[in-house]
Protein backbone atom coordinates (compact mmCIF):
# COMPACT_ATOMS: atom_id res chain seq x y z
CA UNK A 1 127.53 108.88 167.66
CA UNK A 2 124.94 106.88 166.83
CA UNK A 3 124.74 104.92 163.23
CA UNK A 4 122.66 106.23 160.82
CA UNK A 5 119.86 103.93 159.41
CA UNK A 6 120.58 103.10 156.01
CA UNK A 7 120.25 99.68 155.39
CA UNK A 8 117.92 99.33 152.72
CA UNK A 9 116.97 96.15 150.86
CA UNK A 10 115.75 95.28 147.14
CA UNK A 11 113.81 92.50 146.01
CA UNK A 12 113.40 92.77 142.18
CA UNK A 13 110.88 90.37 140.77
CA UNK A 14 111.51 89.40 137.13
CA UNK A 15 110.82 87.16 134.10
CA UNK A 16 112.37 87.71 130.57
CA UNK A 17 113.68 91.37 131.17
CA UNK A 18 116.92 90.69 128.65
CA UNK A 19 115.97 93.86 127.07
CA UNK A 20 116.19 96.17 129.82
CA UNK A 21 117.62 94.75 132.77
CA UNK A 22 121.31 95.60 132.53
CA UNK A 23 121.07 99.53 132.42
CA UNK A 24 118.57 98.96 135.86
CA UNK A 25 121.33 96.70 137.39
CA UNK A 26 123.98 99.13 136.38
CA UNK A 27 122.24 102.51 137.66
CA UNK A 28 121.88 100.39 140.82
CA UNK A 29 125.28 99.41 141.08
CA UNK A 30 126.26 102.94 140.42
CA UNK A 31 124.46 103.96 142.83
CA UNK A 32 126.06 107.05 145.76
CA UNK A 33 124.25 104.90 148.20
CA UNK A 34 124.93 101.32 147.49
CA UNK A 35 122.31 98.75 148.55
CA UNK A 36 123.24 96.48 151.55
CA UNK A 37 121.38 93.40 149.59
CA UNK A 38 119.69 92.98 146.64
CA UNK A 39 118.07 89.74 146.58
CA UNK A 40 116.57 89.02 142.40
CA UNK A 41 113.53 86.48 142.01
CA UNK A 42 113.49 85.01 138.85
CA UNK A 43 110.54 84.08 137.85
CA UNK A 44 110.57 81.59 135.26
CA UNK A 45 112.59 83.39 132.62
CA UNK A 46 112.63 81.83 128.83
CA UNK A 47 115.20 84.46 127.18
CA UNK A 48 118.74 85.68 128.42
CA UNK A 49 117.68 86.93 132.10
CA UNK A 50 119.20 83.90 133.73
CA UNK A 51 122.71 84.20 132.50
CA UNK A 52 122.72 87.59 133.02
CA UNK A 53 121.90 87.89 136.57
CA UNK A 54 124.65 84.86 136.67
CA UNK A 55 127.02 87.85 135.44
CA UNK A 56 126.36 90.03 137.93
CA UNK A 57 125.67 88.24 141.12
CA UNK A 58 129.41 86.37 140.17
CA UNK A 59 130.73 90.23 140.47
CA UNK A 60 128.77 91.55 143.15
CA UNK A 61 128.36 89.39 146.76
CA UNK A 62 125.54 91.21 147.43
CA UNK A 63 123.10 90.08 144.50
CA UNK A 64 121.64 86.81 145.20
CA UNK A 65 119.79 85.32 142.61
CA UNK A 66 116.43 83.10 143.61
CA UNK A 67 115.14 81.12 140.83
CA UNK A 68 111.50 80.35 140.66
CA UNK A 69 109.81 77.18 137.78
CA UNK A 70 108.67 78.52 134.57
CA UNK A 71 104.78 78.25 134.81
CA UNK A 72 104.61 79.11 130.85
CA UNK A 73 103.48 82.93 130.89
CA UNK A 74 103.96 86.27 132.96
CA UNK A 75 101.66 86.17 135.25
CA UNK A 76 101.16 90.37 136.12
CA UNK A 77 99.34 91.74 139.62
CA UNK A 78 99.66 88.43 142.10
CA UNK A 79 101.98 86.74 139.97
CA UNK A 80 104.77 89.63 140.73
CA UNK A 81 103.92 90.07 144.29
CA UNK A 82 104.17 86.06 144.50
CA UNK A 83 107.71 86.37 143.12
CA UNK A 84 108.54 89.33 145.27
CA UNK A 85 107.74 87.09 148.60
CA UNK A 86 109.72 84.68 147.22
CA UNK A 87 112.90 86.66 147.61
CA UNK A 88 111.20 88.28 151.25
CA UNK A 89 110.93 84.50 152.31
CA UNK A 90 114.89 84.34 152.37
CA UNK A 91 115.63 87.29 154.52
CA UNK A 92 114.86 88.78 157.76
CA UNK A 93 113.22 92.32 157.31
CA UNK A 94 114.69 92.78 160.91
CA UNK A 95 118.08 92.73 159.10
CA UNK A 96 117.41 96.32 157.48
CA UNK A 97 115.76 99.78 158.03
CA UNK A 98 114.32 100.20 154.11
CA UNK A 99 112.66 97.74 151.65
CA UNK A 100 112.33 98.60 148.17
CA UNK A 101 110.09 96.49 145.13
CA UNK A 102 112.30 97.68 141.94
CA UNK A 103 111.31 96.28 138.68
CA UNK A 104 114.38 95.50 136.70
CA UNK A 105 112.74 97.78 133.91
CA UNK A 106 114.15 101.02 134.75
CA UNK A 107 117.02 103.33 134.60
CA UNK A 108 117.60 105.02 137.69
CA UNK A 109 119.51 108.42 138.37
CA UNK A 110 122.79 108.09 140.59
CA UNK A 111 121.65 109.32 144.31
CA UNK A 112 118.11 107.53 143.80
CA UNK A 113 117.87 105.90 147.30
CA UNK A 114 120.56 108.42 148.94
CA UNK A 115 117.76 110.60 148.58
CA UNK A 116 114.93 109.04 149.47
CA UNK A 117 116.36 107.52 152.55
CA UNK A 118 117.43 111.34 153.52
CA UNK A 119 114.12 112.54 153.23
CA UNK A 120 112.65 109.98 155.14
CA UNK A 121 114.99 110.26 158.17
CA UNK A 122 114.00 114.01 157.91
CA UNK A 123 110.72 112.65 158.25
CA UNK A 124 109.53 109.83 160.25
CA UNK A 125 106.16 109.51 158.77
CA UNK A 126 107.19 109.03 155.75
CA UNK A 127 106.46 105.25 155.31
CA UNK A 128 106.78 104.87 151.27
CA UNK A 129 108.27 106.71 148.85
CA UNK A 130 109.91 107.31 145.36
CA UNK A 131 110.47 109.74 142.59
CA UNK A 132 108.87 109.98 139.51
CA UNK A 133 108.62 107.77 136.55
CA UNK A 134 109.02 109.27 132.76
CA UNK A 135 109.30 107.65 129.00
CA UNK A 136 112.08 108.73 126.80
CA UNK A 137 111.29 109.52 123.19
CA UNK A 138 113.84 110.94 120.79
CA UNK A 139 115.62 112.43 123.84
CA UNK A 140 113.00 114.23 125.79
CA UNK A 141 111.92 112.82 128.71
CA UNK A 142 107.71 112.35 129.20
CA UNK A 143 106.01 112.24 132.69
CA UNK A 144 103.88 109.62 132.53
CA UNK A 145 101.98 111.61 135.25
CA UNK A 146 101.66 109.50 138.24
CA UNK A 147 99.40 111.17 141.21
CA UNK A 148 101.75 112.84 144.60
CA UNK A 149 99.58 110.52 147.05
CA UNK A 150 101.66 107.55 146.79
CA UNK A 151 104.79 105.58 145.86
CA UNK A 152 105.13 104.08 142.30
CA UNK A 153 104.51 100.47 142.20
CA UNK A 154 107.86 99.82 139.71
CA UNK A 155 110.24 101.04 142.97
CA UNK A 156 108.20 101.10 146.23
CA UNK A 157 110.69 102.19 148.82
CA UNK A 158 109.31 101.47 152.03
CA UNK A 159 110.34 101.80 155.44
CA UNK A 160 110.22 98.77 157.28
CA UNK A 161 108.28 99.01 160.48
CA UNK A 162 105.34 100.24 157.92
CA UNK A 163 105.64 97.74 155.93
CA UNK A 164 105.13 95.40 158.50
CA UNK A 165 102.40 97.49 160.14
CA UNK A 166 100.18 97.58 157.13
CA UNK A 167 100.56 93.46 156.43
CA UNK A 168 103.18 94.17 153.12
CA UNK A 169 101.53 93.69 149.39
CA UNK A 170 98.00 92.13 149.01
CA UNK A 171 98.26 89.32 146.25
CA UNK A 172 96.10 90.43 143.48
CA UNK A 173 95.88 93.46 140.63
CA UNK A 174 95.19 96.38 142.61
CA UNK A 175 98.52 95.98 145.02
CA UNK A 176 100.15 99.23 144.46
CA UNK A 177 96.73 101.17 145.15
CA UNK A 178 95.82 99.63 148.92
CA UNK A 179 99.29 99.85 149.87
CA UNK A 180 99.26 104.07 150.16
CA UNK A 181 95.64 104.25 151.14
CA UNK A 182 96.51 101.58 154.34
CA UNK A 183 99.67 103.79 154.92
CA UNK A 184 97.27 106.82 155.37
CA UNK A 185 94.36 104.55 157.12
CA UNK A 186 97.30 103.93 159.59
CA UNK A 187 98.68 107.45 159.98
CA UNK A 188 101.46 106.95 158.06
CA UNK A 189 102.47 109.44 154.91
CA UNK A 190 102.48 107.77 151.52
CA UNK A 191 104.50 109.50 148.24
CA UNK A 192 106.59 110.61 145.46
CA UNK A 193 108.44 113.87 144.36
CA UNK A 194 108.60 114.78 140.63
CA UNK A 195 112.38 116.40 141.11
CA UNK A 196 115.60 116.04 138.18
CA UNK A 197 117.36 114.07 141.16
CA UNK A 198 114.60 111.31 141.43
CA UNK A 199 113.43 111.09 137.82
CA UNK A 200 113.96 107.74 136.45
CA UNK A 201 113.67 106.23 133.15
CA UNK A 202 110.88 103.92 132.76
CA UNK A 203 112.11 101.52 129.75
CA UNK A 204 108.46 100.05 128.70
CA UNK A 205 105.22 101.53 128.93
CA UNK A 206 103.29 101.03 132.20
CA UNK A 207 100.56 98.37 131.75
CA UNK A 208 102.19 97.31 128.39
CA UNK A 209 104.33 93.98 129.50
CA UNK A 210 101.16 91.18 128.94
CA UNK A 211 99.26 91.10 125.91
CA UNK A 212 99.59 95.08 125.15
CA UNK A 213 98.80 98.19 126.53
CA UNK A 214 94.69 98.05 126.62
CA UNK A 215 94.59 94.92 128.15
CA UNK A 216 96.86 96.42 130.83
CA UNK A 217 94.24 99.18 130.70
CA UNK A 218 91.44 97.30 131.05
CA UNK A 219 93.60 95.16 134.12
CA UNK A 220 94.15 98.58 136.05
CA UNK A 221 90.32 98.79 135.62
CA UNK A 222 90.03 95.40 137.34
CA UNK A 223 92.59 96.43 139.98
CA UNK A 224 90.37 99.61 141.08
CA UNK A 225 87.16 97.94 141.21
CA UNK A 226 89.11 95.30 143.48
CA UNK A 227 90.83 97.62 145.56
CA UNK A 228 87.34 99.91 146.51
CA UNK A 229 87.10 102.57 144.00
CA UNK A 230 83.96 104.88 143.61
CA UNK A 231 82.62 104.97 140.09
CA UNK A 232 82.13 108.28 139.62
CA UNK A 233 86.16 108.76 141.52
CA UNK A 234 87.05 106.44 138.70
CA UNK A 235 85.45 108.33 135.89
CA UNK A 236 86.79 111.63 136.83
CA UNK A 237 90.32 110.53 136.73
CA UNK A 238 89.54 109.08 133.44
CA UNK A 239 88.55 112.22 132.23
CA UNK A 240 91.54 113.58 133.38
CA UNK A 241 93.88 111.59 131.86
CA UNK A 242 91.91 111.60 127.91
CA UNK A 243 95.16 113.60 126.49
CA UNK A 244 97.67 110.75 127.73
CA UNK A 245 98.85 108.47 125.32
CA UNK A 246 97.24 105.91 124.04
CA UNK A 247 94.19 108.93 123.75
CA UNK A 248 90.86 108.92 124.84
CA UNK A 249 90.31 104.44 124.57
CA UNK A 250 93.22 103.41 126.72
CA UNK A 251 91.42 105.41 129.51
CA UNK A 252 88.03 104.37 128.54
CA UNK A 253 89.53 100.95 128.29
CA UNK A 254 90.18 101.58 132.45
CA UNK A 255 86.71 102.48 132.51
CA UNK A 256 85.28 99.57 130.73
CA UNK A 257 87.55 97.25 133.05
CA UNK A 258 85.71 98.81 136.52
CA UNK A 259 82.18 98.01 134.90
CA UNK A 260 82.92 94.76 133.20
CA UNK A 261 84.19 93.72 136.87
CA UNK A 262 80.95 95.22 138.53
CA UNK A 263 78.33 93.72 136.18
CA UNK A 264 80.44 90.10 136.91
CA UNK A 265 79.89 90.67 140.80
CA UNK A 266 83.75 90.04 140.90
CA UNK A 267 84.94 89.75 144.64
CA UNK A 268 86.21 93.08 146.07
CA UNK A 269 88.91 93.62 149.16
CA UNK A 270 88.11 91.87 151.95
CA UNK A 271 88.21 94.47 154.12
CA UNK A 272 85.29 96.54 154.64
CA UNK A 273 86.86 99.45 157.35
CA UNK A 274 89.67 99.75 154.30
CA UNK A 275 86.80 100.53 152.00
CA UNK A 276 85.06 102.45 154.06
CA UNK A 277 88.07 104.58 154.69
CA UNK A 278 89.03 104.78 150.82
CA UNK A 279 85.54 105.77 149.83
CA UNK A 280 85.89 108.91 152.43
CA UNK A 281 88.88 109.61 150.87
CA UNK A 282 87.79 109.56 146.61
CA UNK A 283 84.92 111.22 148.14
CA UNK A 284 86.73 114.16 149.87
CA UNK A 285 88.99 114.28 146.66
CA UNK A 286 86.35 114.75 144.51
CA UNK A 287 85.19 118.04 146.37
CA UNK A 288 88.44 119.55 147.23
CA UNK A 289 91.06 117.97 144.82
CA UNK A 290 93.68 114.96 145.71
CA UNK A 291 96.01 117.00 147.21
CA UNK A 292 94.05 118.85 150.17
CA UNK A 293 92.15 115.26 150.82
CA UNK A 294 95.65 113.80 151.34
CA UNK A 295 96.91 116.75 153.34
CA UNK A 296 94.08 116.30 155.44
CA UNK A 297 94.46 112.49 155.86
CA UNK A 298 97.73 112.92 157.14
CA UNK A 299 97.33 116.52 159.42
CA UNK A 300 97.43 115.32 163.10
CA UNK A 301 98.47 111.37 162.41
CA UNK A 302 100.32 109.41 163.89
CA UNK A 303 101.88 106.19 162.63
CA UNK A 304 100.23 103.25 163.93
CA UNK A 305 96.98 104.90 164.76
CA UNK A 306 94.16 104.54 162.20
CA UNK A 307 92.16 107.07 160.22
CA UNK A 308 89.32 108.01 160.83
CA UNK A 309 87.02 106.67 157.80
């Protein structure tokens, strides 16, 4: 009988995550599916992070610890994905069938990546995927209502043949957008599943971990005028999201972030069929909703042959 492909990797990027860190390394170890290695960059940590991943890889021979110098901040967007090919650099992707990005800021339920590797051997398309992502207040869990078109950039689970075919992370803000759109450009199927068994706990507020939540904001504006987006794409789904927390200026703050960055003439992706192919996309979206565009990107695909734009 042949062996099932389960081998899945994790490379957690981190710096100063005392707070949080041991309830994500603990719903990982606890994991039904254990992870064959689970390789932890630190980046630089001032606080406790250090001797606590000193704990844990001393307990567990499959956490290995790389340690990166303190350049005096967090450094957010190409920073992270820096530190994350830090910890790639020391393995050989060869080595495993699933890679996974997991920010050590999470609490994650106990058959996770059981699950997601099960639905993506029932599914060889699928080249990224994860669950959904909610904030706990007073006991109640709250969605923080991330779109169905793509994996969540806090625990990107990625097969690895598609992670080599669409070139891994770009290095800037913006990462975690062009990663499902080149998935689709490529024919590959790109996203997440809002289901009680892939629900995780998301211990800070996305966008909140440099200098507060509107200058995340105003970063994720940034990261869509780098990445491609359409104004008028942009300012729909900022009306759409008015009623999430923080209301009505922490949207217009991703607003203000898109048009600060075009009236700068800051660069844009580099690659113009990508863009091309993205702006189809928002523009399809816009007429028919997000859902139908992305059924219709991936109807009659096949992995490793592009979209048409």
């Amino acid at each position: 009988m042949p062996v099932k492909p389960n081998r899945y990797l994790l490379i957690s990027p981190c710096r100063n995550e005392a707070d949080f860190m041991r309830q994500t390394l603990d719903t990982v170890i606890g994991q039904s599916l254990r992870p064959t290695k689970w390789v932890i960059v630190d980046d630089g940590s001032t606080d406790e992070t250090p001797a606590i991943l000193a704990e844990y890889a001393r307990q567990h021979d499959w956490i290995e610890i790389v340690t990166r110098a303190d350049r005096g901040h967090r450094a957010v967007g190409p920073g992270v994905i820096d530190a994350f090919y830090s910890g790639y650099a020391t393995i050989n992707p060869d080595d495993f069938d699933y890679l996974c990005k997991l920010d050590l800021d999470l609490r994650l339920p106990p058959r996770y990546f059981e699950i997601l590797i099960e639905r993506m051997a029932a599914n060889p398309r699928i080249g990224t995927c994860s669950g959904k992502a909610y904030l706990e207040r007073d006991g109640e869990l709250i969605s923080e209502r991330h779109g169905d078109e793509n994996s969540l950039g806090m625990t990107k689970f990625y097969r690895v043949s598609c992670f080599k075919e669409i070139g891994g992370f770009v290095r800037e803000v913006g990462w975690d957008g062009i990663d499902g759109h080149k998935c689709r450009m490529k024919g590959w199927t790109a996203i997440s599943w809002d289901e009680p068994a892939l629900r995780f706990v998301h211990l800070r507020v996305m966008g909140a971990s440099h200098k507060g939540i509107y200058t995340g904001r105003f970063r994720q504006g940034y990261g869509q005028y780098y990445m491609g987006t359409g104004f008028w794409f942009l300012a729909a789904s900022v009306l759409s999201r008015l009623n999430q927390k923080p209301y009505v200026f922490g949207q217009l703050s991703v607003l203000w972030g898109w048009i600060w960055s075009a009236l700068q003439g800051k660069p844009r992706y580099h690659d113009p069929e990508f863009r091309q192919f993205l702006r189809g996309y928002q523009r399809r979206a816009l007429l028919v909703g997000k859902k139908r565009a992305t059924e219709e990107c991936s109807k009659n695909a096949t992995p490793g042959t592009p979209m048409a734009p």
